[in-house]
Structure formats: C-alpha cells, structure tokens
N, C-alpha and C. Protein backbone atom coordinates (compact mmCIF):
# COMPACT_ATOMS: atom_id res chain seq x y z
N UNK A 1 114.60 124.64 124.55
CA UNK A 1 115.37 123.67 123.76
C UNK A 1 116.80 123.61 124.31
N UNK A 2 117.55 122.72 124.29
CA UNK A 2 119.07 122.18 125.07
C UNK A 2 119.80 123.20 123.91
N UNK A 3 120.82 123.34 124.77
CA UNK A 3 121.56 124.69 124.11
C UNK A 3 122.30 124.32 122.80
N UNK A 4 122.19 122.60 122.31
CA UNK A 4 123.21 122.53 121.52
C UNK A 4 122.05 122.16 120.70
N UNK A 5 120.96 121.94 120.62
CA UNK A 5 120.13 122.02 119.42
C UNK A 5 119.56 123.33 119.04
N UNK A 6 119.65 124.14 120.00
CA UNK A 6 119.62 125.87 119.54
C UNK A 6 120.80 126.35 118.75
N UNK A 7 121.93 125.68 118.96
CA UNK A 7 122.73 125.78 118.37
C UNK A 7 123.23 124.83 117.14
N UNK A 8 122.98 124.36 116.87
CA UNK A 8 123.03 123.35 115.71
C UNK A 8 122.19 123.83 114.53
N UNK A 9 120.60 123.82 115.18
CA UNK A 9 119.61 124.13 114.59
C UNK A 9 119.36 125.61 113.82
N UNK A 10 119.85 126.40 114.75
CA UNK A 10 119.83 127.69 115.23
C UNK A 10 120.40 128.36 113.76
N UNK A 11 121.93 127.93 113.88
CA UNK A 11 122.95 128.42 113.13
C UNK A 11 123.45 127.24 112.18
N UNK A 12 122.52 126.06 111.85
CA UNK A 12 122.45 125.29 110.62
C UNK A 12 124.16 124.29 111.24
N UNK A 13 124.38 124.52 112.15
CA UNK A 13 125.83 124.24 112.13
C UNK A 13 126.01 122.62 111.97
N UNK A 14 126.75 122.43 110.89
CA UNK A 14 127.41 120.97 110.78
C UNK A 14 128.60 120.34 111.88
N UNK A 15 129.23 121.22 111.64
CA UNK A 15 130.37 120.92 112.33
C UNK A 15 129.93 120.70 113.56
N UNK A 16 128.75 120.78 114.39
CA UNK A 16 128.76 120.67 115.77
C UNK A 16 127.60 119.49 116.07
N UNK A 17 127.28 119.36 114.63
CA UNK A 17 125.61 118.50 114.82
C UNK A 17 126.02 117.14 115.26
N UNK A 18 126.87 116.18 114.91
CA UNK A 18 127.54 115.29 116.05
C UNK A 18 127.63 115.21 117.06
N UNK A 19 128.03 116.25 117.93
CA UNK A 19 128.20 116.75 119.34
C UNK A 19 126.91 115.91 119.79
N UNK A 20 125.93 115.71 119.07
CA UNK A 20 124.27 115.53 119.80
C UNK A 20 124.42 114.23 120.44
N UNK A 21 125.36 113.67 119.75
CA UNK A 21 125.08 112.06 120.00
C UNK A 21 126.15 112.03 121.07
N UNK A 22 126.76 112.89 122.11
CA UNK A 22 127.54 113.01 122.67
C UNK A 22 126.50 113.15 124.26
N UNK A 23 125.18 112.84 124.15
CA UNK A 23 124.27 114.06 124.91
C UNK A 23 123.27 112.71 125.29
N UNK A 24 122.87 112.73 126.90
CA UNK A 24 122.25 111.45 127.31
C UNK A 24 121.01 111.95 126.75
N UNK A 25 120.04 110.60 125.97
CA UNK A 25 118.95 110.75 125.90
C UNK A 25 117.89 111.42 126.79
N UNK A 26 118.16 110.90 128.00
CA UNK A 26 117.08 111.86 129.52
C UNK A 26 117.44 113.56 129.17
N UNK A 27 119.01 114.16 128.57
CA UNK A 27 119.26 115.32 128.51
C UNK A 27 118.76 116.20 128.16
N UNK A 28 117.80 115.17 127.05
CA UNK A 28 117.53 116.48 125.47
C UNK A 28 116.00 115.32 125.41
N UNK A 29 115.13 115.03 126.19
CA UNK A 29 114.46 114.53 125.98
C UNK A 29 113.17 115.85 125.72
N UNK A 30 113.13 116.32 126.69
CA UNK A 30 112.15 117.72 126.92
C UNK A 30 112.24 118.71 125.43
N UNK A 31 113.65 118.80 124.65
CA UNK A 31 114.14 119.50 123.72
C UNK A 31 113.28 118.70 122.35
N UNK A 32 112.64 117.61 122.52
CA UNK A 32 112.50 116.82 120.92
C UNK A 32 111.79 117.82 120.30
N UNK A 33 110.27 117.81 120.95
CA UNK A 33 109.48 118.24 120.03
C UNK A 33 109.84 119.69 119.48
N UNK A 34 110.51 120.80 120.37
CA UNK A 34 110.53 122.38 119.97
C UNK A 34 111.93 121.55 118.74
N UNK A 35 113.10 120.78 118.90
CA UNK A 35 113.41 120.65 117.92
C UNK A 35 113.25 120.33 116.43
N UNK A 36 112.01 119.54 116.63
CA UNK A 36 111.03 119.13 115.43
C UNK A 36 111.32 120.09 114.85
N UNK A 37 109.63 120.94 115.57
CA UNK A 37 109.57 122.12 114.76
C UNK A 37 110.59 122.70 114.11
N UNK A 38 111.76 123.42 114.70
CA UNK A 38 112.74 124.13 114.12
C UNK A 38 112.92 123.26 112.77
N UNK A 39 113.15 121.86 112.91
CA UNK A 39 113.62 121.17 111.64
C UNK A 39 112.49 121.36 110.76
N UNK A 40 111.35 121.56 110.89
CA UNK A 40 110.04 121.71 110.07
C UNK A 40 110.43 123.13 109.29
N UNK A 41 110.82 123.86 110.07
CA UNK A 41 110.67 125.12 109.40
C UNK A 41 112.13 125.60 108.53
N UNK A 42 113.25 124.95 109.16
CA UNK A 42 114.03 123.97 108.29
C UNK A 42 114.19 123.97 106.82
N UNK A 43 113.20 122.56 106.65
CA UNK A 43 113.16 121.87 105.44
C UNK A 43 112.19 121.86 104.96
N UNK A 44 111.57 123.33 105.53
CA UNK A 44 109.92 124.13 104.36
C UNK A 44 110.97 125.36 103.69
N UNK A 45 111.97 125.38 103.87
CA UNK A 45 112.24 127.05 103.25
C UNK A 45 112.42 126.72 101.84
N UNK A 46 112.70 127.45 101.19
CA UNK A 46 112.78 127.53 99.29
C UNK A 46 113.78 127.22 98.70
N UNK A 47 115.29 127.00 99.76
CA UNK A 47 115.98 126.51 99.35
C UNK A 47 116.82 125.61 99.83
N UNK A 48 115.66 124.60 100.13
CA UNK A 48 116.31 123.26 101.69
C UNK A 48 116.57 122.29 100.11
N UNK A 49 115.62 122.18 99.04
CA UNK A 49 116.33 121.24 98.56
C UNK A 49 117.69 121.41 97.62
N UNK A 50 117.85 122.54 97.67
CA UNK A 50 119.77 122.60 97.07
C UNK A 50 120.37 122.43 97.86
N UNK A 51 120.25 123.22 99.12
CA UNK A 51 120.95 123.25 100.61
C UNK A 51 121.59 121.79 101.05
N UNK A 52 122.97 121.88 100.91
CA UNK A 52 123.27 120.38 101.26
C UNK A 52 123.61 120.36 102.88
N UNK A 53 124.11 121.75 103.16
CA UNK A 53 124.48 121.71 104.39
C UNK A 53 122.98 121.39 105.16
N UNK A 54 122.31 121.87 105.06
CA UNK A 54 121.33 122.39 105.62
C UNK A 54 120.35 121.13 105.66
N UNK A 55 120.36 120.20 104.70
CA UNK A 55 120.27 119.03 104.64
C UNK A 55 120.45 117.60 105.44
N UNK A 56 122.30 118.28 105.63
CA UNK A 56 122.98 117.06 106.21
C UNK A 56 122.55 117.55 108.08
N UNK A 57 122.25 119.00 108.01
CA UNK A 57 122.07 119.34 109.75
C UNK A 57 120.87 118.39 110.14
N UNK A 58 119.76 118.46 108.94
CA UNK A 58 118.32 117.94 109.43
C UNK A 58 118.51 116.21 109.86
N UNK A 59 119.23 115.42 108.65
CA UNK A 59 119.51 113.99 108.74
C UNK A 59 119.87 113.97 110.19
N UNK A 60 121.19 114.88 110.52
CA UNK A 60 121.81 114.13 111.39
C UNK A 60 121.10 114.49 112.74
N UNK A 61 119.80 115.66 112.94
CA UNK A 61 119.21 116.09 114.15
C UNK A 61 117.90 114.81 114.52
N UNK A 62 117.54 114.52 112.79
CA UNK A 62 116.42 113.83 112.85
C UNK A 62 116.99 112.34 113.50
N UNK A 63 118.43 111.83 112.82
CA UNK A 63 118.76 110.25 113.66
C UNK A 63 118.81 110.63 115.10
N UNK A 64 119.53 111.63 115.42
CA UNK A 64 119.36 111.85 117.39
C UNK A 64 117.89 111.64 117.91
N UNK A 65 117.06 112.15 117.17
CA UNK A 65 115.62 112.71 118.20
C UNK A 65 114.86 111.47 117.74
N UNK A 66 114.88 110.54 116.84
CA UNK A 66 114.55 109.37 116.53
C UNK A 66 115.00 108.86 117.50
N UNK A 67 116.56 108.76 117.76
CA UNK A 67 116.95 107.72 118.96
C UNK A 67 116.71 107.54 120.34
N UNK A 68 116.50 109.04 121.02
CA UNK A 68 115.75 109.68 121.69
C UNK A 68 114.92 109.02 122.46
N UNK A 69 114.29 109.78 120.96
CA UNK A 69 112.05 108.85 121.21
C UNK A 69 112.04 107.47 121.80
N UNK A 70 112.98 106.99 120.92
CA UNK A 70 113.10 105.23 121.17
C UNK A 70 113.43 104.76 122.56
N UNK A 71 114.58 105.42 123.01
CA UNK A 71 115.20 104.91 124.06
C UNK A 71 114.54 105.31 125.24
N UNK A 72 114.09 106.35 124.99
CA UNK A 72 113.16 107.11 126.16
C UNK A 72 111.74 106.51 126.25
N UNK A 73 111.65 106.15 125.23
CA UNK A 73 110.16 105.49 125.21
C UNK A 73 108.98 106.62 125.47
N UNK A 74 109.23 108.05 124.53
CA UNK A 74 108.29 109.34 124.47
C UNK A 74 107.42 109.32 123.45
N UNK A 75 107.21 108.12 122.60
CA UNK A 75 106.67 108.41 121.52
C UNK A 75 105.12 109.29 121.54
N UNK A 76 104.25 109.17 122.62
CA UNK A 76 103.36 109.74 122.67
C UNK A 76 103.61 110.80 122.89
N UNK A 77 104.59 111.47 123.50
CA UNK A 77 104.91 113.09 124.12
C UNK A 77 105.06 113.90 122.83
N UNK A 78 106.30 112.91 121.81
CA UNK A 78 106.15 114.09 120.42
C UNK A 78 105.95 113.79 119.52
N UNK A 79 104.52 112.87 119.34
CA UNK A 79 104.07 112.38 118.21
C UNK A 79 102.93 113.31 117.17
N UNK A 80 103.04 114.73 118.10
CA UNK A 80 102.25 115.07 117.13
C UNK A 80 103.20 115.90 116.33
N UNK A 81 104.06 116.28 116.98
CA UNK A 81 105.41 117.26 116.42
C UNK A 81 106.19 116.06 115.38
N UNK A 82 106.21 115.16 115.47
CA UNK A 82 107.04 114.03 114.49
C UNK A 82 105.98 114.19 113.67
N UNK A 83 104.97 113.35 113.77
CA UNK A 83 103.61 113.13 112.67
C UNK A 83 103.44 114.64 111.88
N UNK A 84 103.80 115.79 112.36
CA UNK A 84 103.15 117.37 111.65
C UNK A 84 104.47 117.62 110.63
N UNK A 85 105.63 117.09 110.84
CA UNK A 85 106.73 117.10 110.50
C UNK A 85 106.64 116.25 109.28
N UNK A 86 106.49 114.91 109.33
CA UNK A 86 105.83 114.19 108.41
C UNK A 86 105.11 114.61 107.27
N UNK A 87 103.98 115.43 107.79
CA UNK A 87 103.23 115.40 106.72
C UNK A 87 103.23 116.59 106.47
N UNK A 88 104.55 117.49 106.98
CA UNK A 88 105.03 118.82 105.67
C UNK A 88 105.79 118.19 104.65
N UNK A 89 106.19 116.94 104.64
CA UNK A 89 106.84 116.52 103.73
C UNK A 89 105.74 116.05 102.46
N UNK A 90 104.45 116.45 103.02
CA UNK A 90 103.87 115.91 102.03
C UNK A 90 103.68 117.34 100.79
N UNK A 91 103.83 118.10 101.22
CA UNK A 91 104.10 119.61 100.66
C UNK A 91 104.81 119.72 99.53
N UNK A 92 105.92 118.80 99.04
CA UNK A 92 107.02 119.14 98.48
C UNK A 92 107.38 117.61 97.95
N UNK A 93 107.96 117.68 96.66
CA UNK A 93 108.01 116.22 96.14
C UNK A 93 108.83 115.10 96.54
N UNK A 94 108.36 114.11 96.50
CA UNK A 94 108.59 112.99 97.09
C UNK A 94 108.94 111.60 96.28
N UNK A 95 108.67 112.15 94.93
CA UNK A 95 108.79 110.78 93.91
C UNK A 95 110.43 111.02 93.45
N UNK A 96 110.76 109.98 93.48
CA UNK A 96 112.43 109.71 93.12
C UNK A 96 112.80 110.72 91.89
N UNK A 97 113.70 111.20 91.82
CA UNK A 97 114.51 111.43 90.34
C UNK A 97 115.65 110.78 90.06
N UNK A 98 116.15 110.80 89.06
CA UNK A 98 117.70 110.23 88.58
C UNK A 98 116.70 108.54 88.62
N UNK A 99 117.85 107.54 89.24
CA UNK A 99 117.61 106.38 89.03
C UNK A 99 117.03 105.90 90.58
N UNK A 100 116.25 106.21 91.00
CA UNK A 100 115.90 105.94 92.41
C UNK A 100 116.38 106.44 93.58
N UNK A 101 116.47 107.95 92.85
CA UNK A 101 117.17 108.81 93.85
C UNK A 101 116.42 109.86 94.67
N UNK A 102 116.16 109.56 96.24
CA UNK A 102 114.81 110.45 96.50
C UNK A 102 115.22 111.46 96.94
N UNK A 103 114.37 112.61 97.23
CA UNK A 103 114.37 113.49 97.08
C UNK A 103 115.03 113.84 98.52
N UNK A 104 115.49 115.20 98.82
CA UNK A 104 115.20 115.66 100.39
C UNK A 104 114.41 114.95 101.10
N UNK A 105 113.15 115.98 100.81
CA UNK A 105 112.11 115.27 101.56
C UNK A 105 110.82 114.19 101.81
N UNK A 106 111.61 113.22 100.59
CA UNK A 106 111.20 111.88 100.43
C UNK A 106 112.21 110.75 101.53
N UNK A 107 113.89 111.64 101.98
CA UNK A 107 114.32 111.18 102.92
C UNK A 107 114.13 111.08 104.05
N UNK A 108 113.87 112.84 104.57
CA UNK A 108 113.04 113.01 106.07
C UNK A 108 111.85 112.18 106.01
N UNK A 109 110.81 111.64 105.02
CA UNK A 109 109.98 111.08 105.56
C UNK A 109 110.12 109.18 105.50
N UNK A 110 111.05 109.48 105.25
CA UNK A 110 111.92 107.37 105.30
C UNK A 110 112.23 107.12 106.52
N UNK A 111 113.30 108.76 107.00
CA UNK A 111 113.76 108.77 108.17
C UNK A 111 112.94 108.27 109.42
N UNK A 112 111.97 109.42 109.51
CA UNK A 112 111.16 109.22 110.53
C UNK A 112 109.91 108.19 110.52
N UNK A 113 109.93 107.45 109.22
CA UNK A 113 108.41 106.83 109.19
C UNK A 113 108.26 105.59 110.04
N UNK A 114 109.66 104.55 110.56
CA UNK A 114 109.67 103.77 111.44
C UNK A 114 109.71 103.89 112.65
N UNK A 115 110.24 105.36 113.12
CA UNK A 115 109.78 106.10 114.56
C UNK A 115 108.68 106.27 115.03
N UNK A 116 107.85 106.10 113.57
CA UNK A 116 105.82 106.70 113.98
C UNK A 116 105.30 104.71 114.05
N UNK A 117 105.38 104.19 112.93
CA UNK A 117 104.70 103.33 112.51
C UNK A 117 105.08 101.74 113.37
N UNK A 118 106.53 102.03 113.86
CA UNK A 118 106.28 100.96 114.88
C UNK A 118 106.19 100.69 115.61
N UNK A 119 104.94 102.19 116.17
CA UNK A 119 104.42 102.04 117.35
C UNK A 119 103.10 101.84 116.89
N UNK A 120 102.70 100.73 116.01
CA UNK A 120 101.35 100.36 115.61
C UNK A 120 99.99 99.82 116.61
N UNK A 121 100.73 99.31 117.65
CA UNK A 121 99.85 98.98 118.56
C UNK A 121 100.41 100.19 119.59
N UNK A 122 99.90 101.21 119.59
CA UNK A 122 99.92 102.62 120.44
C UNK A 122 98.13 103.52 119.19
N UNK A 123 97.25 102.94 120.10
CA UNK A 123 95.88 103.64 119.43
C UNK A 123 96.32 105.50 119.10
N UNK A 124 97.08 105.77 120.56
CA UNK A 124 97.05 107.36 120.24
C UNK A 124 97.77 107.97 119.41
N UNK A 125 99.24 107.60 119.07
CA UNK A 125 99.93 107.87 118.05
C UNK A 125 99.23 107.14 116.55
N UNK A 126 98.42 106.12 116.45
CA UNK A 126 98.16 105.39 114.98
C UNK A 126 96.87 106.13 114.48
N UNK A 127 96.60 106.83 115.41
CA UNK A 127 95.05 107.85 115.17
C UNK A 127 96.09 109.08 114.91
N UNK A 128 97.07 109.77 114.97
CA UNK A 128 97.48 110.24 114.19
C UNK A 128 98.34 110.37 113.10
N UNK A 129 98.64 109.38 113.04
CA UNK A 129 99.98 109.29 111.61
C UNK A 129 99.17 108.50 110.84
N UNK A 130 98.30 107.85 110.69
CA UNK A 130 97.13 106.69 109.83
C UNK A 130 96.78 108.10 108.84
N UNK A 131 96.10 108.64 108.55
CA UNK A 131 95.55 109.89 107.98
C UNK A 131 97.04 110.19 107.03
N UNK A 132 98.02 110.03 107.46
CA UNK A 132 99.31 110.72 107.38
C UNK A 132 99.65 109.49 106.17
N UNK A 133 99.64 108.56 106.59
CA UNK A 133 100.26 107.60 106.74
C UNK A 133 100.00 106.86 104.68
N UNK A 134 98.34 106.99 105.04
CA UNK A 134 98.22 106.81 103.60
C UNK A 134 98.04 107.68 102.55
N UNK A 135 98.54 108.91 102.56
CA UNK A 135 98.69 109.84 101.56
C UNK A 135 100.21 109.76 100.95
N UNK A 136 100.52 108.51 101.66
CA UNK A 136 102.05 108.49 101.09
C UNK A 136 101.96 107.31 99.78
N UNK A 137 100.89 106.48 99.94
CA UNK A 137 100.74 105.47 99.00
C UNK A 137 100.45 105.79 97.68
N UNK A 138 100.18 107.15 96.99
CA UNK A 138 99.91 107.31 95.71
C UNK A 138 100.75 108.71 95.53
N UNK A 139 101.98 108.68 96.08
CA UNK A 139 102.84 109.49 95.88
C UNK A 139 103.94 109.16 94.84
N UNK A 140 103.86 108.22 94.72
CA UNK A 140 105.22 107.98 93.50
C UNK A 140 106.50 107.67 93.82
N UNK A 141 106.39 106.88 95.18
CA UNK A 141 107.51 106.67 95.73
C UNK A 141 107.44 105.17 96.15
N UNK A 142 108.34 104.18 95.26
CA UNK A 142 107.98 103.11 95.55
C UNK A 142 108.42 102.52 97.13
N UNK A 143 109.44 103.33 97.32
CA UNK A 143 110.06 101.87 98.96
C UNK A 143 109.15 102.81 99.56
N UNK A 144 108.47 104.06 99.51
CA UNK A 144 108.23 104.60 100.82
C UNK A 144 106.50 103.46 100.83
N UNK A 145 105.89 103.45 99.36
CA UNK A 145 104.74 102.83 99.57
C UNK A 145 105.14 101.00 100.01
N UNK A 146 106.04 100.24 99.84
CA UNK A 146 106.40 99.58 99.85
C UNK A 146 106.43 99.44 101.84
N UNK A 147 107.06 100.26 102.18
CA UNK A 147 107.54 100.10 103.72
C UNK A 147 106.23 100.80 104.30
N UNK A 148 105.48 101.27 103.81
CA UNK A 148 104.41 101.68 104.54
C UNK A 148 103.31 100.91 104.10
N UNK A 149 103.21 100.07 103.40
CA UNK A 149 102.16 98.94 103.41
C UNK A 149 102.64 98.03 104.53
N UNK A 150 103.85 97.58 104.49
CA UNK A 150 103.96 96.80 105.65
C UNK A 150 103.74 97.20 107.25
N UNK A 151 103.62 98.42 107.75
CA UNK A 151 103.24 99.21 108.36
C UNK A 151 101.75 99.44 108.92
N UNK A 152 101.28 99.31 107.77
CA UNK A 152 99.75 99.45 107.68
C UNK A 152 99.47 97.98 107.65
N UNK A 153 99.81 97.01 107.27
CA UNK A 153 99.56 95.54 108.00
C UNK A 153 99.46 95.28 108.77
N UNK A 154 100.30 95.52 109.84
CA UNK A 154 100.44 95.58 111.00
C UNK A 154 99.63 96.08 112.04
N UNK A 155 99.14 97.53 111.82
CA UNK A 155 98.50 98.31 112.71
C UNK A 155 96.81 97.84 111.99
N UNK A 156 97.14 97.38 111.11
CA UNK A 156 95.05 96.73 110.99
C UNK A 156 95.15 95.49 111.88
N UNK A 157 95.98 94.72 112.09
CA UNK A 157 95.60 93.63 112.60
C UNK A 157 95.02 94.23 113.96
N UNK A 158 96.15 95.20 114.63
CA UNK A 158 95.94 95.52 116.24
C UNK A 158 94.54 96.88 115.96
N UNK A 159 94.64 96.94 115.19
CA UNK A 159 93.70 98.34 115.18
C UNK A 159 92.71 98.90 114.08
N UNK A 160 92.35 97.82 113.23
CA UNK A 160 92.02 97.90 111.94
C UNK A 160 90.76 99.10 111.90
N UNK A 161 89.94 99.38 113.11
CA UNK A 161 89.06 100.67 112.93
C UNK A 161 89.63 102.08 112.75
N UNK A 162 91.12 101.97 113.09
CA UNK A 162 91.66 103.59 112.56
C UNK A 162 92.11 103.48 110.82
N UNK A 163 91.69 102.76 110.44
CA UNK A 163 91.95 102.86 108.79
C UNK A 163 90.85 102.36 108.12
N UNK A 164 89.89 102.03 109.01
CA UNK A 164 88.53 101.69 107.87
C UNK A 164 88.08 103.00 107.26
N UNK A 165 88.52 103.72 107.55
CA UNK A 165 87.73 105.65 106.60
C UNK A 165 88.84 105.95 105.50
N UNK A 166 90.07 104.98 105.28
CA UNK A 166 91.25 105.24 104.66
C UNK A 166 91.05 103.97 103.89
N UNK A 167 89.76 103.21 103.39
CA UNK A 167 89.96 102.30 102.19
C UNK A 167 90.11 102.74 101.12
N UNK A 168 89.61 103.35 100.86
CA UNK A 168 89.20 104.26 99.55
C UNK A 168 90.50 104.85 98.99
N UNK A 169 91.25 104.96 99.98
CA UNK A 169 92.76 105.65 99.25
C UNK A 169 93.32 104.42 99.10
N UNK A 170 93.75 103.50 100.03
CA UNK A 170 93.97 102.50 99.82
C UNK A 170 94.15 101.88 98.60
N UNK A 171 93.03 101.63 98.39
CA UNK A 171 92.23 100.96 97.08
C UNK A 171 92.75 101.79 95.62
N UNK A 172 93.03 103.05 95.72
CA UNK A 172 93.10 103.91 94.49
C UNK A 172 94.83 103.65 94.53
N UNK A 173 95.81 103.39 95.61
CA UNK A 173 97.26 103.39 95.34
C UNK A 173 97.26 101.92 94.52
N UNK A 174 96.54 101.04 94.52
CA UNK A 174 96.49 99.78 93.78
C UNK A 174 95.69 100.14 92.71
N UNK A 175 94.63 100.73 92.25
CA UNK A 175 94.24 100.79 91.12
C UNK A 175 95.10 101.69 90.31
N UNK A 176 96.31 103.06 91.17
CA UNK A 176 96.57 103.99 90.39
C UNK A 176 98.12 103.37 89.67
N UNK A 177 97.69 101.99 89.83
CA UNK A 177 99.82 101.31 88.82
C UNK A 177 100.18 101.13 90.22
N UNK A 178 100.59 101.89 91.22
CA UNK A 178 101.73 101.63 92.54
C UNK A 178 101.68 100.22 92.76
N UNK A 179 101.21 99.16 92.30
CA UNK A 179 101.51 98.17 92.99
C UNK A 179 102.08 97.28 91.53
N UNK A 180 101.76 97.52 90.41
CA UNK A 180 102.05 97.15 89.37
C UNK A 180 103.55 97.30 89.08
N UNK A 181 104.22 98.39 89.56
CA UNK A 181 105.88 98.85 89.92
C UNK A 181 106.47 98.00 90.78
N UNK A 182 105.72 97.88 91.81
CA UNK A 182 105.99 96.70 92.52
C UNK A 182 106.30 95.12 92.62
N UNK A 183 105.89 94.39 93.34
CA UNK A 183 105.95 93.22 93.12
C UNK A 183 104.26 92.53 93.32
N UNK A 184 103.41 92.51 92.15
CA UNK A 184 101.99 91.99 92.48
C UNK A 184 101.82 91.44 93.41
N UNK A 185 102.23 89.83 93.81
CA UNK A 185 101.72 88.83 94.82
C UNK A 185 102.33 89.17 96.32
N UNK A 186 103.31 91.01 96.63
CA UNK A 186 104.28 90.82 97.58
C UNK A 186 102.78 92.09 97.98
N UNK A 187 102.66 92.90 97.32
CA UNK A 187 101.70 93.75 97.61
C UNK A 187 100.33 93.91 98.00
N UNK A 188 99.87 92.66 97.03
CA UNK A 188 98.36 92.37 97.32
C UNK A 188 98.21 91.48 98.67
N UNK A 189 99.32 91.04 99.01
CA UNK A 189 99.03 89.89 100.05
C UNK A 189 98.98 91.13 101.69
N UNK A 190 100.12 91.80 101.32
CA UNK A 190 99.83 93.35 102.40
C UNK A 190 98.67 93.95 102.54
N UNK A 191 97.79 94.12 101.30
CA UNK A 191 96.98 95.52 101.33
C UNK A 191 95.59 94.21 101.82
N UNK A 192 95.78 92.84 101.04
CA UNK A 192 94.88 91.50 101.19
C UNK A 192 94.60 91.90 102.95
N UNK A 193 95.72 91.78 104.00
CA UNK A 193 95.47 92.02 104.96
C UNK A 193 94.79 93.30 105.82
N UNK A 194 95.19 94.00 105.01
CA UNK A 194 94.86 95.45 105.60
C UNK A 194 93.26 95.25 105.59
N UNK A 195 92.56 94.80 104.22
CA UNK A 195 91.51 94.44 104.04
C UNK A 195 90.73 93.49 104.64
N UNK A 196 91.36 92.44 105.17
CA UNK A 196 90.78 91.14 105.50
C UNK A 196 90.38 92.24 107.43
N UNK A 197 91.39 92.85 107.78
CA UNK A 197 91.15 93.40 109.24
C UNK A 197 90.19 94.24 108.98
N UNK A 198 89.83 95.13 108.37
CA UNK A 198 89.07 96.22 108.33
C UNK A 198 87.65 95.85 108.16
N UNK A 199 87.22 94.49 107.54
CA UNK A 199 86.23 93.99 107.14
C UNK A 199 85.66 92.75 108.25
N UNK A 200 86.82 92.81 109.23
CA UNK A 200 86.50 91.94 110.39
C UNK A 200 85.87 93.34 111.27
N UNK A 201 86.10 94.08 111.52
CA UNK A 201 86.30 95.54 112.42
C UNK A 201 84.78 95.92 111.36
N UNK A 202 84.26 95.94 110.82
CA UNK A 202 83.21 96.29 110.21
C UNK A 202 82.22 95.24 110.71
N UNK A 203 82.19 94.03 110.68
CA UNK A 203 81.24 93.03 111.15
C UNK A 203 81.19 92.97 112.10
N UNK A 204 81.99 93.35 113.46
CA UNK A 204 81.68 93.70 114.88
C UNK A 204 80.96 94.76 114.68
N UNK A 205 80.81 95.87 113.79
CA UNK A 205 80.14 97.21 113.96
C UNK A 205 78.52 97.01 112.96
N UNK A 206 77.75 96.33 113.25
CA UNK A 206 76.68 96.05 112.25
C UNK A 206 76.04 97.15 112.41
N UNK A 207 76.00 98.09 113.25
CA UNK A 207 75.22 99.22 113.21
C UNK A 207 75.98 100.10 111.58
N UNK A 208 77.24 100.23 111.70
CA UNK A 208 77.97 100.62 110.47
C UNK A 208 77.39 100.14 108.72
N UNK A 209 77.53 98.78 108.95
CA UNK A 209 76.63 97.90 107.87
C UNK A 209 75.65 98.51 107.36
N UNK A 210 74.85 98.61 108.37
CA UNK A 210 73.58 98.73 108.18
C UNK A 210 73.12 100.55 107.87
N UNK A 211 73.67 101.32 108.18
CA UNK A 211 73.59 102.50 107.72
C UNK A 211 74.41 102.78 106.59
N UNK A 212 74.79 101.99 105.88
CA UNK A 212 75.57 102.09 104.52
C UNK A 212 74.66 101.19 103.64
C-alpha cells in the first residue's frame, strides 16, 4: 500500500487524509484494493459509528479511491474489494434516523454505490455487486433504494440475465411499503423495466420456461 494510505489509514490520521488528493492517480492505483480492505476493517469496529474522526478518514479515503477507479479505468481490478466493502455495510444499519439522516454506513454505501453500478454494462463487475446490489432495496433506506432502482434499470436492459434469480427480492421491496414511501408511478415505471428485461432474457431461454 503507498505510504500515505498506510499512513492515513494506519494511524486514522485526518490531518493528512487530504494529502491523497495531492497523489497522481497511476501513483496509488496498485494501493486501492489493500486500501479498501483497511477501510473495511475500519468501519466494522464497535465504535466507527460514534467515531467522527474515524469517519471523516473513511469519507475522505473512499472519494480518492473512487476517483482513482474512475480515472484509471480499474474498475474490474478492485471490484471485488469495493463490492466486499459494500456489502459489510450490509452488517450494520442503514435506515435513516433523525429526519433523513443516514447513518455511517448507509453513507459508505451511497458513497461507493455509483463507482460499482455505473459500470452496468461491465458483465464481470454486475455479476458481482447485482447479489449486493438488491439487498439494499428492503433496507429502509429510501434514496439508497431510490438510486439503486435506477441502477438496476439500467444494467437489465444491458444484462437482464444477472438479475433474473433476484426477482423475488425485487418484488418483496415493492410489496414490503418501499415504494409506497416513495413516489408510486416514479418507481413502478423503474422496477416496470427491470421486469419487462428479465422477462425478455427468459423467452430467449425456453429451456428455463419450460423446466419451471
């Protein structure tokens, strides 16, 4: 790992976590994924959600290695370290308190969820964050289900066979109220699609049909 995310990370340090954005993307490209992790293990400890410092280190490591990914164009190199990162957030609560105020780690997973998901037409990364992807929809978090339906629109059109085994959840974040919080005709017309692809991707597969 680049010496200043050993050090940032390392020793939680604020004061230096800026420095990152001081640092060419090619520099600290090799550094993403071992940085993940560290941030995983991070913002699993027992007291990441009082921890403000400790908080503000993860935000500001997670916008670098987001920017990173992007500019470098690595998304496949640390998509399983982003995506595993992800879905420790599913560990720990995620539904707003106060007046729409989310949590820690209802943020890390806002943060990073447009780093994974708009690489929808990328089969190898959407075969792993898809699984990920809809366990966030009956979490109790409206923008995250909100921005990840639109997400999941998207990647059915280009790819609708990595979410045909994920109707069923689907289907239960709309029967369980989440879309009723929402906006009815803004939601159904999203998930309308998700559906309309998955059921096209099923009629190319009649062998599928037909053993059901």
């Amino acid at each position: 790992m680049h010496q200043l995310f050993r050090l940032v990370l390392g020793q939680k340090d604020l004061s230096r976590a800026g420095d990152l954005f001081s640092l060419d993307d090619s520099e600290i490209e090799d550094s993403l994924t071992e940085a993940l992790e560290q941030i995983k293990i991070i913002s699993s400890s027992s007291d990441y959600q009082t921890n403000n410092n400790d908080q503000a280190v993860v935000e500001i490591c997670i916008t670098r290695i987001t920017t990173a990914i992007r500019e470098t164009e690595s998304i496949e190199k640390h998509a399983k370290a982003l995506v595993g990162l992800w879905d420790s957030c599913l560990e720990h609560n995620v539904r707003p308190f106060g007046k729409d105020e989310d949590t820690p780690h209802a943020k890390i997973a806002s943060d990073i969820m447009s780093c994974i998901l708009q690489n929808y037409n990328r089969p190898p990364v959407m075969a792993l964050a898809i699984p990920i992807a809809v366990k966030f929809l009956h979490r109790g978090n409206k923008e995250l289900c909100r921005n990840m339906s639109n997400y999941l629109s998207l990647a059915a059109i280009t790819k609708a066979d990595l979410l045909a085994d994920h109707t069923e959840v689907i289907v239960k974040s709309i029967l369980q109220g989440m879309v009723q919080r929402l906006s009815w005709g803004t939601c159904f017309r999203r998930h309308f699609k998700v559906f309309s692809s998955i059921f096209r991707s099923w009629e190319a597969r009649p062998s599928v049909l037909e053993a059901s």
